[in-house]
C-alpha atoms as a PDB file:
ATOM      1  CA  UNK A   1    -182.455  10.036  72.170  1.00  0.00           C
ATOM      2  CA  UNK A   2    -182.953  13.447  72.959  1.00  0.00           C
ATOM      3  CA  UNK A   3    -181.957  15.744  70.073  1.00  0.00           C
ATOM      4  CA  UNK A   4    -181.128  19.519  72.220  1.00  0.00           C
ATOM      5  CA  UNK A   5    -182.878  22.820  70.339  1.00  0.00           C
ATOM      6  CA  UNK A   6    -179.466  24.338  70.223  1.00  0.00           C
ATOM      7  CA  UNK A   7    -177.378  22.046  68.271  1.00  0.00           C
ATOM      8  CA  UNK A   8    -180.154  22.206  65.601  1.00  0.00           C
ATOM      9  CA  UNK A   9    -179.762  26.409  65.698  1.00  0.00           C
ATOM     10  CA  UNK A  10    -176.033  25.685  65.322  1.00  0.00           C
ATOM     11  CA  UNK A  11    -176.556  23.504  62.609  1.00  0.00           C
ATOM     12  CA  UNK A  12    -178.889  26.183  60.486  1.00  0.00           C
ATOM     13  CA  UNK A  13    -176.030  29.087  61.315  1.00  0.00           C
ATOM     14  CA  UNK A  14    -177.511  31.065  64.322  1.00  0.00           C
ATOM     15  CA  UNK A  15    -174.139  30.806  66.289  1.00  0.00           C
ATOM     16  CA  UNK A  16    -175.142  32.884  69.457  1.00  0.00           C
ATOM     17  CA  UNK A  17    -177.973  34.944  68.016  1.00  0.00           C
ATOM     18  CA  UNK A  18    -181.821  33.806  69.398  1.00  0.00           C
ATOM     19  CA  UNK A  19    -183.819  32.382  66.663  1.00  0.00           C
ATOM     20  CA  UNK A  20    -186.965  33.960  65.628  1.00  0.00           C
ATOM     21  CA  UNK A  21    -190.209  32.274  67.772  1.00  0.00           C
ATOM     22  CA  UNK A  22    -191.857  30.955  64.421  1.00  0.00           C
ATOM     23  CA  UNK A  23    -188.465  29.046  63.426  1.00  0.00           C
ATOM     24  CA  UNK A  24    -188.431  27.452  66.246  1.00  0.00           C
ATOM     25  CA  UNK A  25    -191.819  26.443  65.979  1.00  0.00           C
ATOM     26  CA  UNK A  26    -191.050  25.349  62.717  1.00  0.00           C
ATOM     27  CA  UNK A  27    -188.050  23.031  64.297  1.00  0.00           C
ATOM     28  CA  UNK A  28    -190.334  21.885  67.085  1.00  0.00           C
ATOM     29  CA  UNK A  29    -192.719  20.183  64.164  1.00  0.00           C
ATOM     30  CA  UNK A  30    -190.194  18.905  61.865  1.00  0.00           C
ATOM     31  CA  UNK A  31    -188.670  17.091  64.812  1.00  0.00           C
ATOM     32  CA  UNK A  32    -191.631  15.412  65.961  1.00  0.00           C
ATOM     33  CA  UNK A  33    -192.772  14.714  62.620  1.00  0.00           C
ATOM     34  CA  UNK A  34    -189.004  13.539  62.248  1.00  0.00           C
ATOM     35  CA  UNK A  35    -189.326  11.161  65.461  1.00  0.00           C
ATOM     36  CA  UNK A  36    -192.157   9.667  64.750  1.00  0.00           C
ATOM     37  CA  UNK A  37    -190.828   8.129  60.746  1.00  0.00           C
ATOM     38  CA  UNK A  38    -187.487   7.767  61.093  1.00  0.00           C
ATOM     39  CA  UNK A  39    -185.565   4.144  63.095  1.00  0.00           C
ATOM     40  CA  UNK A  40    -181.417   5.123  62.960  1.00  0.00           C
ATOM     41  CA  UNK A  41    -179.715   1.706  62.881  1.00  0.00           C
ATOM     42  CA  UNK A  42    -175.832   0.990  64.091  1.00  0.00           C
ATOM     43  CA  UNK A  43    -173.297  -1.636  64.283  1.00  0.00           C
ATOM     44  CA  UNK A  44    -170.252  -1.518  65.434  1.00  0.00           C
ATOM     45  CA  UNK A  45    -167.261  -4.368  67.245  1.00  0.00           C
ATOM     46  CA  UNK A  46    -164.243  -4.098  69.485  1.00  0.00           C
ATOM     47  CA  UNK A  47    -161.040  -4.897  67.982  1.00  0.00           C
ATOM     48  CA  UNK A  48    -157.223  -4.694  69.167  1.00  0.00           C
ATOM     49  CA  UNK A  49    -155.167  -1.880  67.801  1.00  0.00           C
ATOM     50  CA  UNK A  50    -151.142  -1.217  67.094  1.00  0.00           C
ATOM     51  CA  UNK A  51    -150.478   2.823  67.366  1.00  0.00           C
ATOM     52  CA  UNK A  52    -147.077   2.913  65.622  1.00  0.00           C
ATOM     53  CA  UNK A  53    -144.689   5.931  65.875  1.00  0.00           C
ATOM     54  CA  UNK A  54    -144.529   6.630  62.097  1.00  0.00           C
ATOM     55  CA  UNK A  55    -148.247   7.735  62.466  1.00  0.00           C
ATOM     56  CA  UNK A  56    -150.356   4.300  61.525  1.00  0.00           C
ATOM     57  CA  UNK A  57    -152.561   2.485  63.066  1.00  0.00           C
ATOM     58  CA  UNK A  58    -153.200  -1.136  62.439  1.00  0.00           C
ATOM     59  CA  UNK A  59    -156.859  -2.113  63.445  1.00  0.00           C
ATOM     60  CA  UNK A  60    -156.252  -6.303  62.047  1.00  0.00           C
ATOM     61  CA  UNK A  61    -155.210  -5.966  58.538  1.00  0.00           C
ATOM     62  CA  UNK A  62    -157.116  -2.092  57.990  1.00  0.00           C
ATOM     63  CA  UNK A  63    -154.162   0.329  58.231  1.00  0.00           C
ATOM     64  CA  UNK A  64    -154.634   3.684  58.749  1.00  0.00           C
ATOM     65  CA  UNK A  65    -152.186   6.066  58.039  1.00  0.00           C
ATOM     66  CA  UNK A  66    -153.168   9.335  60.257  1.00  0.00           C
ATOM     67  CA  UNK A  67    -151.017  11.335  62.527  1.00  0.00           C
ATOM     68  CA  UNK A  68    -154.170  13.027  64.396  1.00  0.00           C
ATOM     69  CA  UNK A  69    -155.895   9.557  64.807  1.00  0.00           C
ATOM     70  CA  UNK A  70    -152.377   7.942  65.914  1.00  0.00           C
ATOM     71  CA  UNK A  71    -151.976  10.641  68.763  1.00  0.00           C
ATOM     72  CA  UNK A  72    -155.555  10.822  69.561  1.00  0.00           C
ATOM     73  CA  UNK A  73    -155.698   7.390  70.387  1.00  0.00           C
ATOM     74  CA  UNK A  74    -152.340   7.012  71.532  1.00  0.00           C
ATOM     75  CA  UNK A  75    -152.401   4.843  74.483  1.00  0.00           C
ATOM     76  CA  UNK A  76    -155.112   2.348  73.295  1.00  0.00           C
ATOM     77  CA  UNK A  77    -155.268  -1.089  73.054  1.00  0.00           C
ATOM     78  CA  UNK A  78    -158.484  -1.200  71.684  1.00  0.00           C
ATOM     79  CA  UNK A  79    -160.663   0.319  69.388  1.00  0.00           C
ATOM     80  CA  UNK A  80    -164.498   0.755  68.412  1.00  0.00           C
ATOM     81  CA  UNK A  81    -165.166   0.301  65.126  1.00  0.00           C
ATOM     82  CA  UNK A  82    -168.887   2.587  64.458  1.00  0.00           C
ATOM     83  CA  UNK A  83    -171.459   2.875  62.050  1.00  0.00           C
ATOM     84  CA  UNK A  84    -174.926   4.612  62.428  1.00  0.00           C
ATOM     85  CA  UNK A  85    -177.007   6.307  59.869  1.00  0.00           C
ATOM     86  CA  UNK A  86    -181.002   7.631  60.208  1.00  0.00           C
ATOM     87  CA  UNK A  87    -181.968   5.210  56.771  1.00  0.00           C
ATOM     88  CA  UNK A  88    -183.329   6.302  53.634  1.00  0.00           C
ATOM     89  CA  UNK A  89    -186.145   8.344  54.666  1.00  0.00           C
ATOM     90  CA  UNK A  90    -184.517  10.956  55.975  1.00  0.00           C
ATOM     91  CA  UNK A  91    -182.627  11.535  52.316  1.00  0.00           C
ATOM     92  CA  UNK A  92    -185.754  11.502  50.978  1.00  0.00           C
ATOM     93  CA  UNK A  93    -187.624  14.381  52.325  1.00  0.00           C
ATOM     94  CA  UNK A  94    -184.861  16.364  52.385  1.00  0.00           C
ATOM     95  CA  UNK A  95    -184.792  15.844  48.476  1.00  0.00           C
ATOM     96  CA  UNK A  96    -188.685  16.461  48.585  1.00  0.00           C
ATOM     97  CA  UNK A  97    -188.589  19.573  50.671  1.00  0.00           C
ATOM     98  CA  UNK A  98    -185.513  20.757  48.694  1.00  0.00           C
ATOM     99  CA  UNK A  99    -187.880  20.917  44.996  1.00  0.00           C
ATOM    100  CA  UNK A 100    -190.922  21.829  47.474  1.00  0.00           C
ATOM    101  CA  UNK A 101    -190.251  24.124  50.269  1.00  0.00           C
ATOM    102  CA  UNK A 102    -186.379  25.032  50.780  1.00  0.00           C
ATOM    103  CA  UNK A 103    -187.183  26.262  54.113  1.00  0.00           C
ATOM    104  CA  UNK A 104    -188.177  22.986  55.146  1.00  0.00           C
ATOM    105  CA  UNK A 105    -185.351  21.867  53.114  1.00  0.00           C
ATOM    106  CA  UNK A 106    -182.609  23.524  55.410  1.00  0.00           C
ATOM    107  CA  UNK A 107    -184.706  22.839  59.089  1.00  0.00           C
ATOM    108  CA  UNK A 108    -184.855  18.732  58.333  1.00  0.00           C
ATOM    109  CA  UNK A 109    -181.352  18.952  57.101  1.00  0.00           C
ATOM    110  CA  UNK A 110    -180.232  20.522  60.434  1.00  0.00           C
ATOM    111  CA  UNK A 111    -182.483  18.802  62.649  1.00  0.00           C
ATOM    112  CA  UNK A 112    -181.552  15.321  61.013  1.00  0.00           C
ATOM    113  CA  UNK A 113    -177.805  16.549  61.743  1.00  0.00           C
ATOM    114  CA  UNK A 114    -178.452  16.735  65.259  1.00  0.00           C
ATOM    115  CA  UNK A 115    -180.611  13.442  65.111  1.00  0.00           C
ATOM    116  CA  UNK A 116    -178.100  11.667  64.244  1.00  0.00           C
ATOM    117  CA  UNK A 117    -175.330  12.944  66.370  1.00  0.00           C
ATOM    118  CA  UNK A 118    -177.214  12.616  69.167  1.00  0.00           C
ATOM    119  CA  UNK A 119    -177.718   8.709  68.215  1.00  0.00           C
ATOM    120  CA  UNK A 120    -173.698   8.387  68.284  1.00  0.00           C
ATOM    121  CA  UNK A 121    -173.908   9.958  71.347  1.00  0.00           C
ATOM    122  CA  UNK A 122    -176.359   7.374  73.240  1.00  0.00           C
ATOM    123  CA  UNK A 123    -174.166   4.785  71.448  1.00  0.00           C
ATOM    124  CA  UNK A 124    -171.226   5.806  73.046  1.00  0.00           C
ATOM    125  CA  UNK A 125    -173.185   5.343  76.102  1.00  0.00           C
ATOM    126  CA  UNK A 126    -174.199   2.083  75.630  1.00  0.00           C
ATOM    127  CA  UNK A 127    -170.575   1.010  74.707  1.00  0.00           C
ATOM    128  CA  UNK A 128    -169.176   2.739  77.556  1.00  0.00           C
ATOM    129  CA  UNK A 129    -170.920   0.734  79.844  1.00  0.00           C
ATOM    130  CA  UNK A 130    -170.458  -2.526  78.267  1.00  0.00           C
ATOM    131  CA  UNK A 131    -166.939  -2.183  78.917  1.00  0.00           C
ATOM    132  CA  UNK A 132    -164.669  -3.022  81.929  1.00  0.00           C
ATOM    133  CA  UNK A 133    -161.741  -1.263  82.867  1.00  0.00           C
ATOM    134  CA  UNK A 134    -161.556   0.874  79.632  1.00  0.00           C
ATOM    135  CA  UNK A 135    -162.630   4.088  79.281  1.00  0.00           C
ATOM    136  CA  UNK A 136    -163.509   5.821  75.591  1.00  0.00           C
ATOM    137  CA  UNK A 137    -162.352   8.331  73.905  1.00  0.00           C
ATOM    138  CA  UNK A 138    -164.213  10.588  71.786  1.00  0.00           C
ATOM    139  CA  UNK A 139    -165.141   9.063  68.346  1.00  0.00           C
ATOM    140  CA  UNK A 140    -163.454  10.005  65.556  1.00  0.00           C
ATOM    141  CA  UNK A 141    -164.179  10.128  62.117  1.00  0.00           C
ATOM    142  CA  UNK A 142    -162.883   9.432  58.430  1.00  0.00           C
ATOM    143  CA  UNK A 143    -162.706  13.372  57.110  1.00  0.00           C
ATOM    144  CA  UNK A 144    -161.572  14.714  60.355  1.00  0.00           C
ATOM    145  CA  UNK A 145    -157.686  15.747  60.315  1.00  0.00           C
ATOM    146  CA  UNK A 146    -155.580  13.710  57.994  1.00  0.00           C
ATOM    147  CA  UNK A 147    -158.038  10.281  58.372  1.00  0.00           C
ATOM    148  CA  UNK A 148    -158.744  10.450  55.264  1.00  0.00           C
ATOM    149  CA  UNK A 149    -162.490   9.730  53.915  1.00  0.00           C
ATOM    150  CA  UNK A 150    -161.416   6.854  51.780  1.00  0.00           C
ATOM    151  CA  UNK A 151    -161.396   4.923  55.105  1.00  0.00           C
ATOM    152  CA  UNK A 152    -165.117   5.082  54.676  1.00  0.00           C
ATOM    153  CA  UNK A 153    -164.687   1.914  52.653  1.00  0.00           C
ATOM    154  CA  UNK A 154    -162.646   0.353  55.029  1.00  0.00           C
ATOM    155  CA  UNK A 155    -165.185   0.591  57.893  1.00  0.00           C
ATOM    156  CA  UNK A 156    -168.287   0.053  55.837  1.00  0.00           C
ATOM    157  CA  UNK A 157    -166.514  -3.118  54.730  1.00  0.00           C
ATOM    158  CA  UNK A 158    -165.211  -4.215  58.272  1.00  0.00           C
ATOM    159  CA  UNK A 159    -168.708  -3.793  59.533  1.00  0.00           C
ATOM    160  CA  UNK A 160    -170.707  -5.365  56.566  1.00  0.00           C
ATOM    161  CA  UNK A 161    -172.560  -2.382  56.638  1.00  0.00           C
ATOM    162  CA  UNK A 162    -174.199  -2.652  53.000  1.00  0.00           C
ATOM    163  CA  UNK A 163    -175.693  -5.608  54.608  1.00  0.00           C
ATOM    164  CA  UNK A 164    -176.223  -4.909  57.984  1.00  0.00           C
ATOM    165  CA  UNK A 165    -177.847  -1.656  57.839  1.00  0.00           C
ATOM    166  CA  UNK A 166    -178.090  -0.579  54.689  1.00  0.00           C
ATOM    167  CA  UNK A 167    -175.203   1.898  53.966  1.00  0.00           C
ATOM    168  CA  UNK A 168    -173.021   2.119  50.703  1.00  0.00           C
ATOM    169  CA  UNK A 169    -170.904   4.302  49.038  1.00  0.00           C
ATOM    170  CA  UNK A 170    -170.186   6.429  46.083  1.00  0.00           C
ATOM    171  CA  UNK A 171    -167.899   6.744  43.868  1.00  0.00           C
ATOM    172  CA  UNK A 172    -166.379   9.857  45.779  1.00  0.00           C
ATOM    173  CA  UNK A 173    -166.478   7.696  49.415  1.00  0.00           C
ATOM    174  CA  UNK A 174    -169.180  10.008  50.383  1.00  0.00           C
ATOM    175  CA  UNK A 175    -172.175   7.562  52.455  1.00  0.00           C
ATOM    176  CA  UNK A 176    -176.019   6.831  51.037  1.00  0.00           C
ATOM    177  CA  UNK A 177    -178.054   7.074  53.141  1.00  0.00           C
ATOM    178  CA  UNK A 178    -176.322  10.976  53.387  1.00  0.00           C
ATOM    179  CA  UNK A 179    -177.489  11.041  57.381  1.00  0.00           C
ATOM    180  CA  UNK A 180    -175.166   8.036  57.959  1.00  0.00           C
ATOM    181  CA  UNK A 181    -171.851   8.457  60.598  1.00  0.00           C
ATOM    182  CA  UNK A 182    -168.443   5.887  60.521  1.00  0.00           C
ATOM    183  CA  UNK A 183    -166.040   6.643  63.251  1.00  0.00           C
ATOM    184  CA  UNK A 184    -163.058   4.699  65.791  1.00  0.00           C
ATOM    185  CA  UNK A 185    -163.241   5.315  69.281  1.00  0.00           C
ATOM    186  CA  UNK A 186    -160.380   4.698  70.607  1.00  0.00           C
ATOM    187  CA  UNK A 187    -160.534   2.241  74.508  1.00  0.00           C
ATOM    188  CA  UNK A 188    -157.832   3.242  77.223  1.00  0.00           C
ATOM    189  CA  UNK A 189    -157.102   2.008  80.298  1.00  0.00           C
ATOM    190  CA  UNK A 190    -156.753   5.731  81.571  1.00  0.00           C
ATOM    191  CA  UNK A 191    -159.864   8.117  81.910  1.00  0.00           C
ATOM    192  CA  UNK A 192    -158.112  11.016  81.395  1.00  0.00           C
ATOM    193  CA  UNK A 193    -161.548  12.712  79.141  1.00  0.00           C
ATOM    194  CA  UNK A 194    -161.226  14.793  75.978  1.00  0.00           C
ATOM    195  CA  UNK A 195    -162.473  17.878  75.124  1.00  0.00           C
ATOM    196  CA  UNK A 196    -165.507  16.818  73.020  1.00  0.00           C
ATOM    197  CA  UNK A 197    -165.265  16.974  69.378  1.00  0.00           C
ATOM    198  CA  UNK A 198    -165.064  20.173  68.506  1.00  0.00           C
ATOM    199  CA  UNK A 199    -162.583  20.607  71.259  1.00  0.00           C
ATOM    200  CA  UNK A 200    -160.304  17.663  69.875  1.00  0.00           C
ATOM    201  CA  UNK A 201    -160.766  18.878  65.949  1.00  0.00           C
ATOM    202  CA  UNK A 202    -158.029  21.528  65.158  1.00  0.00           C
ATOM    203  CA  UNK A 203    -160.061  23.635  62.644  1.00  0.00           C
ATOM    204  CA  UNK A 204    -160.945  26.333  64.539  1.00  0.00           C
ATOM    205  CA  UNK A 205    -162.333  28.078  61.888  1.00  0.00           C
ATOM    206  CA  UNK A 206    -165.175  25.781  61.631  1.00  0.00           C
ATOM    207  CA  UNK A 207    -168.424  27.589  61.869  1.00  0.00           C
ATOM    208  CA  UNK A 208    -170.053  24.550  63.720  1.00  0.00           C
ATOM    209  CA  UNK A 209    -167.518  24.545  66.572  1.00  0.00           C
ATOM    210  CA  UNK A 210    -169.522  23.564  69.512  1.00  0.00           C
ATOM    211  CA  UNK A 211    -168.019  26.959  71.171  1.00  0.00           C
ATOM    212  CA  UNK A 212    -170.135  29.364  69.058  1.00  0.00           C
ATOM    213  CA  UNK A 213    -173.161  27.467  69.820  1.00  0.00           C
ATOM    214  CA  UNK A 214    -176.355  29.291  71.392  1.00  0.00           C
ATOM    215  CA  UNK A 215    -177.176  28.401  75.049  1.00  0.00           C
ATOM    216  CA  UNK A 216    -181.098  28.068  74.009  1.00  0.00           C
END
């Protein structure tokens, strides 16, 4: 898992400006201190999919009503169901560096952002090559578009998360451990690629788009 220096400057806000030497000395640490305590955990399972024209999608007897995740997966047969999160550990110093040092605070929050992105992103890896004759699409998420976040329960449920690996849910669908991911990935017969997920989301006034990022 390689977590890149510039997703973590895009996380704390630098957009294209350089960051000042000591910050990123300050990143450098956090990360390794990061790498060496925390073990992100996953599960995830292929199941078939019906994309109907009124906007659903029928993953078994989860229905999703979404008109972004119905024409971003489209043409699949397939789907990935995902979970991933970094564990407790990494909610907990955040909370301790948050009453202790805020500075801190904000650097573990962004680098355990990117740490856990990046973990998706070796995951889609690993799935991608377990499959034959399918091709993925890029993962997509309950909050993004109109999938709405109550389908956090869904996939938590499908999964057995709670059991699994440890991740449950709040009141307001929002995942403990915080540094935890759900998503579908959609499995097509055509590799036609996708823009990434910044390039797929259509809130371009997001101030994490992937576009503003620094080249560090």
């Amino acid at each position: 898992m390689k977590i890149q220096q510039k997703e973590i400057l895009r996380y704390l806000g630098y957009g294209g400006k350089p960051a000042d030497p000591a910050v990123v000395e300050r990143i450098d640490a956090i990360k390794k201190e990061l790498e060496a305590c925390l073990t992100p955990k996953s599960v995830y399972g292929k199941w078939s999919c019906e994309v109907n024209a009124d906007g659903t999608v029928a993953i078994g007897n989860f229905i999703i009503k979404s008109r972004t995740l119905a024409d971003h997966i489209k043409d699949c047969e397939y789907v990935i169901l995902l979970a991933a999160t970094l564990g407790a550990e990494a909610d907990t110093r955040i909370r301790r560096y948050s009453v202790t040092n805020i500075g801190k605070a904000a650097i573990t929050q962004a680098v355990c952002t990117a740490m856990i992105e990046s973990y998706c992103d070796d995951l889609e890896c690993r799935i991608a090559g377990e499959q034959e004759g399918l091709y993925l699409k890029s993962r997509f998420s309950p909050g993004y578009g109109d999938f709405s976040i109550t389908h956090q329960k869904d996939i938590l449920n499908f999964l057995e998360c709670g059991k699994r690996i440890g991740i449950t849910l709040t009141d307001n669908f929002m995942m403990i451990p915080e540094k935890s991911v759900t998503a579908v990935i959609g499995l097509s017969k055509k590799q036609d690629g996708h823009k990434g997920k910044c390039g797929d989301c259509g809130n371009l006034q997001c101030e994490f788009r992937k576009e503003q990022a620094y080249d560090f």
